[in-house]
N, C-alpha and C. Protein backbone atom coordinates (compact mmCIF):
# COMPACT_ATOMS: atom_id res chain seq x y z
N UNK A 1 -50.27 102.37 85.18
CA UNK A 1 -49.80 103.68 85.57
C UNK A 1 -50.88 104.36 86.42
N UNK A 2 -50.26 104.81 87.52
CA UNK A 2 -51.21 105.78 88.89
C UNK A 2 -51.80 107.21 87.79
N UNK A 3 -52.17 107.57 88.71
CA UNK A 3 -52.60 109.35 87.89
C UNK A 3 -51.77 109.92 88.86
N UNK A 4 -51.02 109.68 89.96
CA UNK A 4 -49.92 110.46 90.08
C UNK A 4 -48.82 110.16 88.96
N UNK A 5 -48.55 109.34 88.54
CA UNK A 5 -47.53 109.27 87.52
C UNK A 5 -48.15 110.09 86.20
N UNK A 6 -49.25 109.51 85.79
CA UNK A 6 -49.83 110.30 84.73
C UNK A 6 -49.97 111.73 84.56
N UNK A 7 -50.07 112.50 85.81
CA UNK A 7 -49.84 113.98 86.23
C UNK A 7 -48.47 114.32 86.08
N UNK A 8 -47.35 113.49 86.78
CA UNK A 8 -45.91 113.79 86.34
C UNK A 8 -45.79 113.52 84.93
N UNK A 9 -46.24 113.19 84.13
CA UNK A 9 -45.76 112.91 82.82
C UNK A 9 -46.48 114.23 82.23
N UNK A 10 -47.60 114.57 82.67
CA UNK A 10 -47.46 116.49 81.99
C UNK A 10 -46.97 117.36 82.34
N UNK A 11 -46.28 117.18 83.85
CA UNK A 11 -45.96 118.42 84.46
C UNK A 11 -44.54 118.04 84.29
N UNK A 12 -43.54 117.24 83.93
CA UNK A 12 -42.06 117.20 84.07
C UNK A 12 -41.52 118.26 82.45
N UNK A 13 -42.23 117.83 81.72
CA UNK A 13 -41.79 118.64 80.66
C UNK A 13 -41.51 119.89 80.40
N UNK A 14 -42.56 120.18 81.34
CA UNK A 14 -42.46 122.05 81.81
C UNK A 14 -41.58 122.60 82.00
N UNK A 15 -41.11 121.32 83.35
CA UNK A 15 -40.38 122.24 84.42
C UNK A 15 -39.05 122.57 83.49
N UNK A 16 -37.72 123.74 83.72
CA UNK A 16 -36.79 124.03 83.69
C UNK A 16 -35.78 123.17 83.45
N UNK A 17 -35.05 122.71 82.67
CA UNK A 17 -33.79 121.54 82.89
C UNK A 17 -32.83 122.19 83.74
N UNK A 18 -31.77 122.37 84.30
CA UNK A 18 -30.81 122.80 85.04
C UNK A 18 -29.64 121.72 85.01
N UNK A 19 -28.65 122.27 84.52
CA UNK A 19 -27.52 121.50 84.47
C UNK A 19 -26.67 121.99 85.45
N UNK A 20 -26.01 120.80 85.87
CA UNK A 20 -24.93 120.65 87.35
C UNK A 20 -23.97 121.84 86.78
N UNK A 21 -23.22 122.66 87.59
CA UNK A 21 -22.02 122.89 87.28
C UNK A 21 -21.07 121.76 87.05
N UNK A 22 -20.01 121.87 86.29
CA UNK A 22 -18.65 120.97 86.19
C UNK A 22 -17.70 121.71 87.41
N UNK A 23 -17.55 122.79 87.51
CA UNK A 23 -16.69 123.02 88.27
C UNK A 23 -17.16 123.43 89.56
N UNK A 24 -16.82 122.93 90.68
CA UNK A 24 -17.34 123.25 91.85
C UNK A 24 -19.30 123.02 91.75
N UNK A 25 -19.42 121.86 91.52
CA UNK A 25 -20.59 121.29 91.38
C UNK A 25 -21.37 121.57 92.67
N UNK A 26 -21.04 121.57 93.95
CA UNK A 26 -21.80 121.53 95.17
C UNK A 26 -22.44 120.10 95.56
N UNK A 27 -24.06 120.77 95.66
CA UNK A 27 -24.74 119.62 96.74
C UNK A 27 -25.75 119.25 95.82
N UNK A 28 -25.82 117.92 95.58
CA UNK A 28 -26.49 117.52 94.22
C UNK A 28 -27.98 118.15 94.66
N UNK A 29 -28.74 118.58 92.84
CA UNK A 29 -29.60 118.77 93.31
C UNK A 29 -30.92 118.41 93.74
N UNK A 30 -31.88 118.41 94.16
CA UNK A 30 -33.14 117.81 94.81
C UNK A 30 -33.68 117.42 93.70
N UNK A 31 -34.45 116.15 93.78
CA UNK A 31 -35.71 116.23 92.69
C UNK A 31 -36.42 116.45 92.24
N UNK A 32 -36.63 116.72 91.07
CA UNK A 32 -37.65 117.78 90.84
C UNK A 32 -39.20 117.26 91.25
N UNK A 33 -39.53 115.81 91.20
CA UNK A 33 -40.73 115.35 91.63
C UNK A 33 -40.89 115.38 93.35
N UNK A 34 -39.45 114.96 93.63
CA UNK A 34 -39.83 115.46 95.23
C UNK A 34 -40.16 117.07 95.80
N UNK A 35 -39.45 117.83 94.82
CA UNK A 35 -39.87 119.11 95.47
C UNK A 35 -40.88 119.70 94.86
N UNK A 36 -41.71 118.96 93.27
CA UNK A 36 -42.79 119.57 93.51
C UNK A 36 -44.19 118.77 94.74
N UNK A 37 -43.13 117.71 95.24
CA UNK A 37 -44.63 116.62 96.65
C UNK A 37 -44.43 117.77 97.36
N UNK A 38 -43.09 118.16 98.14
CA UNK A 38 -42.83 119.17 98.81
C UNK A 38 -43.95 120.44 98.69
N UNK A 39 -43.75 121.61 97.37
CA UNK A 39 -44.31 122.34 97.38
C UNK A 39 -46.11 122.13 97.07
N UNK A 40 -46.47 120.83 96.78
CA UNK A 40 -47.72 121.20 97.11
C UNK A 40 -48.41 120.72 97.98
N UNK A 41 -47.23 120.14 98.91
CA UNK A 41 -47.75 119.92 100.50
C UNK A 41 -47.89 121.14 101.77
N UNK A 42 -46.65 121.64 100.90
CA UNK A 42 -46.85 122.81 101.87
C UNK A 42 -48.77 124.12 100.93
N UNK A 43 -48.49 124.25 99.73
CA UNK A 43 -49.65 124.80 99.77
C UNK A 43 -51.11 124.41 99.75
N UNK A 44 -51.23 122.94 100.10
CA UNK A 44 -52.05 122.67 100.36
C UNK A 44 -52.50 122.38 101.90
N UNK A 45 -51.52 121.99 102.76
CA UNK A 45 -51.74 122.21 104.15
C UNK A 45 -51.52 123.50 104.30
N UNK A 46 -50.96 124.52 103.84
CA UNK A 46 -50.77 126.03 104.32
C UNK A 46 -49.91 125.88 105.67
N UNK A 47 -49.05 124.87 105.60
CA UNK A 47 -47.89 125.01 106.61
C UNK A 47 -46.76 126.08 106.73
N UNK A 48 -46.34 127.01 107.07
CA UNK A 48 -45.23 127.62 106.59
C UNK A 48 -43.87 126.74 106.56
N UNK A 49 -43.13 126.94 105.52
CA UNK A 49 -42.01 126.39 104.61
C UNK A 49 -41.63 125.58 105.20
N UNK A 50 -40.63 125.79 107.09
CA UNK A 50 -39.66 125.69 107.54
C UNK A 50 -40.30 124.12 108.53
N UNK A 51 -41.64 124.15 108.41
CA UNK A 51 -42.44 122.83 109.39
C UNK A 51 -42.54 121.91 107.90
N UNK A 52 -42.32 121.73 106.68
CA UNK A 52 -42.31 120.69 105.81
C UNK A 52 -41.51 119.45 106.76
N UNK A 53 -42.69 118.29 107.11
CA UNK A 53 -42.23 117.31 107.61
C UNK A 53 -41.05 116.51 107.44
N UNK A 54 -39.96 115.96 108.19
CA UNK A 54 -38.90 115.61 107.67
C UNK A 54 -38.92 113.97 107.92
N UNK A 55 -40.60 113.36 108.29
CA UNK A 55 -40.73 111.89 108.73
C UNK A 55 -41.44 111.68 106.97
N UNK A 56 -41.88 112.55 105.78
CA UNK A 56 -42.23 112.45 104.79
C UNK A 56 -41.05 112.92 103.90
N UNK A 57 -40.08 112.85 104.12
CA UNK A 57 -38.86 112.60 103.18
C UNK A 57 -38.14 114.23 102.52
N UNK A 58 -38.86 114.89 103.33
CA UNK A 58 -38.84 116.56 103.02
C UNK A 58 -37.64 117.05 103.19
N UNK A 59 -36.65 117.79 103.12
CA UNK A 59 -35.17 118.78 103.47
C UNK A 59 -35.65 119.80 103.67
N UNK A 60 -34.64 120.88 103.86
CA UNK A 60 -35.21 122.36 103.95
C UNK A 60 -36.43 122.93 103.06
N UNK A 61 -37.24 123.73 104.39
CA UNK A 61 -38.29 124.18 103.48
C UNK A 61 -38.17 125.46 102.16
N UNK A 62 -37.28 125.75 102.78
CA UNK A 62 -36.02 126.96 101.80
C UNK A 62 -36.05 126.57 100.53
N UNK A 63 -35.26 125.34 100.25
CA UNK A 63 -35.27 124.75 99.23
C UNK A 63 -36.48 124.48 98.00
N UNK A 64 -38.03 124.69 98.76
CA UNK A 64 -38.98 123.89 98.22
C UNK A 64 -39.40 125.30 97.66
N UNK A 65 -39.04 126.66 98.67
CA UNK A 65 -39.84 127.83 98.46
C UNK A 65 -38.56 128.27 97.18
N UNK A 66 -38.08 127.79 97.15
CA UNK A 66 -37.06 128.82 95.57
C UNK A 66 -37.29 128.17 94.78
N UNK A 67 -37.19 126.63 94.69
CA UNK A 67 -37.83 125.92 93.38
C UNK A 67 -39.79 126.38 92.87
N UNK A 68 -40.31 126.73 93.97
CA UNK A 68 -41.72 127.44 93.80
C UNK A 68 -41.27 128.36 92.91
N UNK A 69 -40.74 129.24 93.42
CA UNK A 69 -39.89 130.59 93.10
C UNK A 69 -39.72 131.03 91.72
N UNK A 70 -38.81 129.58 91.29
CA UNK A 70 -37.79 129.59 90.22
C UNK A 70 -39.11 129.07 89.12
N UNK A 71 -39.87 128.34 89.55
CA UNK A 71 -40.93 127.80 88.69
C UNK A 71 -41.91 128.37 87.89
N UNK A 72 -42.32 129.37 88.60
CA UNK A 72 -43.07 130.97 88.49
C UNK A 72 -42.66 131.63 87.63
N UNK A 73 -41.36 131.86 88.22
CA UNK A 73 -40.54 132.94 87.14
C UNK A 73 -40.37 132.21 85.71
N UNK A 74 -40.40 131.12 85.05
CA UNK A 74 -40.19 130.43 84.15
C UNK A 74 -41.61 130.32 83.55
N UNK A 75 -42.77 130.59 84.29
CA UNK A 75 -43.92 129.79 83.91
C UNK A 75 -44.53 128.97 83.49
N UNK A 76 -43.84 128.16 84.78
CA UNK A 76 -43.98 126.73 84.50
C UNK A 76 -45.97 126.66 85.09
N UNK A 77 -46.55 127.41 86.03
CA UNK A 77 -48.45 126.99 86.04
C UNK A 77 -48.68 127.49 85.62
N UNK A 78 -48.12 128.73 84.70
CA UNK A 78 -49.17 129.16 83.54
C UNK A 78 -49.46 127.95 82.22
N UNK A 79 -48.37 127.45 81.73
CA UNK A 79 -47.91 126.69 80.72
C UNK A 79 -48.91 125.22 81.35
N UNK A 80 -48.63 124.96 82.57
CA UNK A 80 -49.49 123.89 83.03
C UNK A 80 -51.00 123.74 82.61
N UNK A 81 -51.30 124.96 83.00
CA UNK A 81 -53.02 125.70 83.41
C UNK A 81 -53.24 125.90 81.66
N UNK A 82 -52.54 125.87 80.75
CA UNK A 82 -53.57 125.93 79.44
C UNK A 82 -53.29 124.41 78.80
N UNK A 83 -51.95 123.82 79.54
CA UNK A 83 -52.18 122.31 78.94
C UNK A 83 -53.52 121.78 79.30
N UNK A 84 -53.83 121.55 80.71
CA UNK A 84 -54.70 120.97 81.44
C UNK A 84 -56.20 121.52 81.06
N UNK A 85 -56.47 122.71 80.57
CA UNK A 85 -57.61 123.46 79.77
C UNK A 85 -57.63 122.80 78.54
N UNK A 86 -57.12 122.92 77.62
CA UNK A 86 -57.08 122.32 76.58
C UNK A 86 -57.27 120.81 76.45
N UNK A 87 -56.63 119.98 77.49
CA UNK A 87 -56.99 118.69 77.43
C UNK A 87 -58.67 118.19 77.92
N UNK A 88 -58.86 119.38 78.81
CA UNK A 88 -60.14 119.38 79.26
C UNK A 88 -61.24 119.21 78.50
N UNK A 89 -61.08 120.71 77.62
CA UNK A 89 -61.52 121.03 76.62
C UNK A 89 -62.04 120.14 75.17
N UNK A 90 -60.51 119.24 74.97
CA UNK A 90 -60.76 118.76 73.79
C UNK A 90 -61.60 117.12 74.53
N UNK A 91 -61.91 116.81 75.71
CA UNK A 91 -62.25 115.50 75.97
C UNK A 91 -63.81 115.93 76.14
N UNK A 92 -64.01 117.54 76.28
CA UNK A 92 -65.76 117.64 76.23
C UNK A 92 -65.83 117.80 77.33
N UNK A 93 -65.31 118.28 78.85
CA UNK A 93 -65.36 117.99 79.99
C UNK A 93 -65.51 119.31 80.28
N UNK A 94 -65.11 120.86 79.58
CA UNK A 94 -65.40 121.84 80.26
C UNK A 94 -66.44 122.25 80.12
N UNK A 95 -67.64 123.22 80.68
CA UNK A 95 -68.80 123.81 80.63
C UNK A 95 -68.25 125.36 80.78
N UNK A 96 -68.25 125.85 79.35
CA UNK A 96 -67.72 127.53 79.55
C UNK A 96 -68.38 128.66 79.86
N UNK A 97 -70.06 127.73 80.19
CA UNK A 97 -71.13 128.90 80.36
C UNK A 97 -70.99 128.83 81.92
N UNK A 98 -69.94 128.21 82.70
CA UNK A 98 -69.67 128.48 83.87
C UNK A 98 -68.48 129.65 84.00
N UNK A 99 -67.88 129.68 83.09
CA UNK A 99 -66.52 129.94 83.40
C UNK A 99 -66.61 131.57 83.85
N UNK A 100 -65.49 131.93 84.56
CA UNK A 100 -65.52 133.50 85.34
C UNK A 100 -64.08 134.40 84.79
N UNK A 101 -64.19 135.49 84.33
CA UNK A 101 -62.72 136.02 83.72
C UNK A 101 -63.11 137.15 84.62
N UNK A 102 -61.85 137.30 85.59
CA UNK A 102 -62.07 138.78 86.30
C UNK A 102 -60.55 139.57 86.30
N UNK A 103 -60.36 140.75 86.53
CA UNK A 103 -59.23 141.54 86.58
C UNK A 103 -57.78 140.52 86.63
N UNK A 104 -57.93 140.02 87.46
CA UNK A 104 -56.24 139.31 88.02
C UNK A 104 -55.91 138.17 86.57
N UNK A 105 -56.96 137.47 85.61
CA UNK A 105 -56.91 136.89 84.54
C UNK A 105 -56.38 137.75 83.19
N UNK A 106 -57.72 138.73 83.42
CA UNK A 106 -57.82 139.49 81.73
C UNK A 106 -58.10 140.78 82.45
N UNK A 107 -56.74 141.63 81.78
CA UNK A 107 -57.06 143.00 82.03
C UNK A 107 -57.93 143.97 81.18
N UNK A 108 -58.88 144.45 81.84
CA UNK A 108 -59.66 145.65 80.99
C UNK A 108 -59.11 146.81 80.63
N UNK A 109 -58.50 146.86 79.69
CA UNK A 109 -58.39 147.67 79.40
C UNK A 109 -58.50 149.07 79.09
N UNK A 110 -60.12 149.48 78.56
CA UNK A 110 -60.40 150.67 78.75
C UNK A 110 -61.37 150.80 79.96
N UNK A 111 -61.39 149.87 80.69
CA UNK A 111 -62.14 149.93 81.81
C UNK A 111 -63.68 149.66 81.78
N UNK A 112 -64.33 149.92 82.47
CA UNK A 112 -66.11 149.84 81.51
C UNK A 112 -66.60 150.61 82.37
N UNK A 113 -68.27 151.01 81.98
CA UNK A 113 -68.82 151.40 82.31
C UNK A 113 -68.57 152.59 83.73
N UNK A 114 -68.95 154.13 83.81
CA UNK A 114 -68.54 154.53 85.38
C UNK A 114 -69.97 154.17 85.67
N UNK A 115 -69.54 153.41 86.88
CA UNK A 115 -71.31 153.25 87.97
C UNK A 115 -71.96 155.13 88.26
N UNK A 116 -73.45 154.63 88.15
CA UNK A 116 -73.95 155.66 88.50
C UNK A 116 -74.43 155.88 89.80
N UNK A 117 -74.13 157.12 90.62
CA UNK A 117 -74.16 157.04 91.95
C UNK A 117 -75.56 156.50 92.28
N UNK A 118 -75.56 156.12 93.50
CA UNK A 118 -77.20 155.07 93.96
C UNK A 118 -77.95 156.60 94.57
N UNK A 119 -79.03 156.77 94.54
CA UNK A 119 -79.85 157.51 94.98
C UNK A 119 -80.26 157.08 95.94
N UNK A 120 -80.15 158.35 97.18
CA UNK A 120 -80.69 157.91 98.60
C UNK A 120 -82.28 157.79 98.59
N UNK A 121 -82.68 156.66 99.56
CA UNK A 121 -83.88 156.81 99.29
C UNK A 121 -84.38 156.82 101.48
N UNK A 122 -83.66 157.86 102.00
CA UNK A 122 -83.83 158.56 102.60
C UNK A 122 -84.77 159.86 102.79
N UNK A 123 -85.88 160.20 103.33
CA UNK A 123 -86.86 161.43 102.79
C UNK A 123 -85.83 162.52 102.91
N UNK A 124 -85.08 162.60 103.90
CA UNK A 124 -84.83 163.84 103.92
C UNK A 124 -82.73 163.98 105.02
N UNK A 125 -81.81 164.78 104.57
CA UNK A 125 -80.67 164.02 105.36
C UNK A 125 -80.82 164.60 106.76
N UNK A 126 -79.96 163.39 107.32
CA UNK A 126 -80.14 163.51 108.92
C UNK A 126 -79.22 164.90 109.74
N UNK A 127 -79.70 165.37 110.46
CA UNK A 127 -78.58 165.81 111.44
C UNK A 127 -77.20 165.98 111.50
N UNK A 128 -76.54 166.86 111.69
CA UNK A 128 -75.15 166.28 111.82
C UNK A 128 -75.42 166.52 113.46
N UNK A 129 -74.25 165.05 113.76
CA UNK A 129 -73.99 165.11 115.13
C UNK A 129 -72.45 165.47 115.56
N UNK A 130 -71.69 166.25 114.36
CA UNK A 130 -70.71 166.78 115.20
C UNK A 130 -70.62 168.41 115.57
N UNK A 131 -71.83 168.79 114.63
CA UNK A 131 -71.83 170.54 115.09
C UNK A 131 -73.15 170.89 115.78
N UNK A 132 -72.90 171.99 116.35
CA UNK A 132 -73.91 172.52 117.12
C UNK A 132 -75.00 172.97 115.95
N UNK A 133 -76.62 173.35 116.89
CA UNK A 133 -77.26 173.92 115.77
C UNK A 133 -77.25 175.82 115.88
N UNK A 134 -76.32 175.92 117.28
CA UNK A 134 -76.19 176.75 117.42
C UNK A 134 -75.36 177.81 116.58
N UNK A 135 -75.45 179.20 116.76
CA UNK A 135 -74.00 179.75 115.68
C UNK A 135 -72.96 180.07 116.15
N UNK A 136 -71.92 180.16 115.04
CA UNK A 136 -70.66 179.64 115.12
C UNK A 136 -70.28 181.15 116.80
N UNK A 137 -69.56 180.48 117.82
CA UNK A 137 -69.13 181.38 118.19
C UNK A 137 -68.03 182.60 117.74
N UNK A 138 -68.48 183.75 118.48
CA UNK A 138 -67.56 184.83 118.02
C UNK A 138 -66.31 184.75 118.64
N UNK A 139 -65.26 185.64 117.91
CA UNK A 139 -64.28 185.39 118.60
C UNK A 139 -63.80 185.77 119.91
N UNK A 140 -62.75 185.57 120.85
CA UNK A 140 -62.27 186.49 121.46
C UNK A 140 -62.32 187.94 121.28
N UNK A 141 -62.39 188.95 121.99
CA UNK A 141 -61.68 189.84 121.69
C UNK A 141 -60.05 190.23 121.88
N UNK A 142 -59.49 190.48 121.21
CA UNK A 142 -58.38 191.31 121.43
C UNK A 142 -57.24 191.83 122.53
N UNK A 143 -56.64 191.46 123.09
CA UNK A 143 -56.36 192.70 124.23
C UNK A 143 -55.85 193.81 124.06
């Protein structure tokens, strides 16, 4: 067995089952292993959708961007991303004194610390260069 097969054998379980309609079935649907080659050809070349090569066995790029879509919404790489941690994990392979947790991961909640403003270390402030040093003119008079 490849480690592309070995990769499909963690990631098929994830995905969504979807059953055909019986009635008015349509256009059978795509595979799920071909459209995830599909979608991570396109995000790994950063092609937009509609140039997914059609000499690499590809159909509409439409197709590849709703199964992305539909995959997300199900959470199917979240569910991926703690299998693949965990397997990591339990083989001794992660180093967690690397690891980085920032906003878009783990939300802070009460927020932390307010920064304290930086002190200029300017002697003294500059000029302004949009007013005169002159004084303010008076007005018109009146008629």
């Amino acid at each position: 067995m490849d480690r592309a097969d070995s990769l499909w054998e963690r990631i098929e379980p994830l995905l969504p089952k979807v059953e055909r309609r019986r009635r008015h079935p349509g256009r059978k649907r795509l595979d799920d292993r071909l459209a995830l080659q599909g979608v991570l050809f396109v995000l790994y070349t950063a092609i937009p959708w509609e140039f997914l090569p059609q000499e690499l066995g590809f159909g509409s790029g439409m197709t590849y961007r709703r199964r992305l879509r539909d995959w997300h919404a199900a959470g199917v790489w979240d569910r991926l991303h703690r299998l693949l941690l965990a397997e990591l994990h339990a083989a001794g392979r992660l180093d967690w004194s690397k690891a980085v947790i920032d906003s878009s991961h783990v939300r802070a909640l009460k927020g932390g610390p307010k920064p304290v403003r930086a002190r200029s270390t300017v002697p003294s402030r500059a000029r302004s260069t949009t007013s005169s040093p002159r004084e303010a003119a008076s007005p018109s008079p009146s008629p």
